[in-house]
Protein backbone atom coordinates (compact mmCIF):
# COMPACT_ATOMS: atom_id res chain seq x y z
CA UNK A 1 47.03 -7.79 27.94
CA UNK A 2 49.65 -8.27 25.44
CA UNK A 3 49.20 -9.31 22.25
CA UNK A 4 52.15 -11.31 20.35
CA UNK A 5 53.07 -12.13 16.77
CA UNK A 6 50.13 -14.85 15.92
CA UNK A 7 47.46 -12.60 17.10
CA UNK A 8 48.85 -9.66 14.91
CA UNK A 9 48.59 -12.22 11.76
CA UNK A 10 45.49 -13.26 12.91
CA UNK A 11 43.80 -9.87 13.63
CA UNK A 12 44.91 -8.63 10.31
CA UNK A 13 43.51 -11.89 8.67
CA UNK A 14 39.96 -10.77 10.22
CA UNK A 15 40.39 -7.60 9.00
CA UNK A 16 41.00 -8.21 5.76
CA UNK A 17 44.38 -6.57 5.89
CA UNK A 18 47.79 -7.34 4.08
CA UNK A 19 50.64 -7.37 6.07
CA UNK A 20 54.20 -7.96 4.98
CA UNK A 21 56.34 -10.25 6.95
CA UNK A 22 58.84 -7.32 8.29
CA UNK A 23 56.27 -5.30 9.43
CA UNK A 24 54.92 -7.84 12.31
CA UNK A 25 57.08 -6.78 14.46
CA UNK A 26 56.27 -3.06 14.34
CA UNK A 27 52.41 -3.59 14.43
CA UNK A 28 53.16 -5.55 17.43
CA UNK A 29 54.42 -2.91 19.41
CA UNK A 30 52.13 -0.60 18.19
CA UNK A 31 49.16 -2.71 19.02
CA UNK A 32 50.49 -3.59 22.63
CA UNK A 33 51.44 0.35 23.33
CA UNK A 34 48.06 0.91 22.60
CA UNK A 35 46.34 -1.87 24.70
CA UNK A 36 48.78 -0.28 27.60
CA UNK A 37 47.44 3.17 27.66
CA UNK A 38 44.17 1.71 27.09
CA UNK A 39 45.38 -0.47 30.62
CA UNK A 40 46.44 2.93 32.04
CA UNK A 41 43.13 4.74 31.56
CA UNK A 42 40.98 1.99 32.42
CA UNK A 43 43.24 1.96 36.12
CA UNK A 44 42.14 5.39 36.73
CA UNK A 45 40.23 6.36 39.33
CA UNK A 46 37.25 8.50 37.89
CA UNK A 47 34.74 8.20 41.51
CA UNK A 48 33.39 11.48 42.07
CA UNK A 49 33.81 13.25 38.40
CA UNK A 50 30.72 14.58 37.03
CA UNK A 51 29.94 13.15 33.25
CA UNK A 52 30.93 16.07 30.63
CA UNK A 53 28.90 16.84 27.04
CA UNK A 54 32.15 18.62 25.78
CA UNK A 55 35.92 18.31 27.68
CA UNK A 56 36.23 21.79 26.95
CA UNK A 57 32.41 22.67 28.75
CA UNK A 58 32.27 24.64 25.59
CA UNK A 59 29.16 26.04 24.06
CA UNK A 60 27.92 25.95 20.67
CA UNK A 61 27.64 28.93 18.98
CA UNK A 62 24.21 28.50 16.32
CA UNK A 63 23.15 30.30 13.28
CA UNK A 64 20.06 32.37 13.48
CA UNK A 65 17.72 29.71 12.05
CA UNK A 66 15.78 31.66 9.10
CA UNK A 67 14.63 30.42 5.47
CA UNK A 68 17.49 31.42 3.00
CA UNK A 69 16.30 29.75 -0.04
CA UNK A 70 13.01 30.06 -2.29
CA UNK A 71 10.74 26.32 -1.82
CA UNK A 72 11.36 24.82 -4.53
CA UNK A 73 8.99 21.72 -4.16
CA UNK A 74 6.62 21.62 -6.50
CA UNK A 75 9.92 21.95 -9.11
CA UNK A 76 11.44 19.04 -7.57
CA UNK A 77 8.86 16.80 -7.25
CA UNK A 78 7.84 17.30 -11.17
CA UNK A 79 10.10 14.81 -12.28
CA UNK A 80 8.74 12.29 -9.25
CA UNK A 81 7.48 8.68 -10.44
CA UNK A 82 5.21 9.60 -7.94
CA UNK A 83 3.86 12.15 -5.84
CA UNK A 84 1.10 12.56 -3.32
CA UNK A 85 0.32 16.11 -1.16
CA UNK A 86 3.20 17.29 -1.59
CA UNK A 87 4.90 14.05 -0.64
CA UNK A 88 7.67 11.30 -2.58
CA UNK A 89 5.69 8.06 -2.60
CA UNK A 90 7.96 5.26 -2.81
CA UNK A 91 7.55 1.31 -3.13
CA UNK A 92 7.14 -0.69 -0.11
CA UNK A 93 10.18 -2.83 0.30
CA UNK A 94 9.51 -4.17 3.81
CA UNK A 95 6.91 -6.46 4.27
């Protein structure tokens, strides 16, 4: 696919975006490199490769999962509109 100067202007039209008059050109080229690589990947071959999480088949390292910090609610909450068992009650705004 290759995109030429009207569908730059009208892209960035779409997108709300102001392009001078010079730069056309150069967003042109960029836009159509990009749609070739995007041509190149899509041509590759990927039959037979297992689906990853993480390229790298890294692992996440986690914190130790403790409390750090004194609860607070009942401080919070004081200043509530409105408060029942310990939780925010809030209008109902969907019908």
């Amino acid at each position: 696919m290759s995109l030429d100067r009207s569908d730059v202007e009208r892209i960035a039209h779409l997108a709300r975006i102001a392009i001078d008059e010079h730069e056309v050109p150069e967003y042109t080229e960029s836009l159509n490199s990009i749609l070739t690589l995007i041509d190149q990947l899509q041509s590759t071959s990927t039959e037979g490769v297992e689906p990853l999480a993480h390229p790298m088949d890294a692992v996440q390292r986690l914190r130790v999962d403790e409390v750090t910090e004194p609860n607070q609610r009942e401080q919070l909450q004081a200043c509530a509109p409105a408060v029942e068992e310990g939780l925010f009650l809030v209008p109902k705004v969907i019908e």
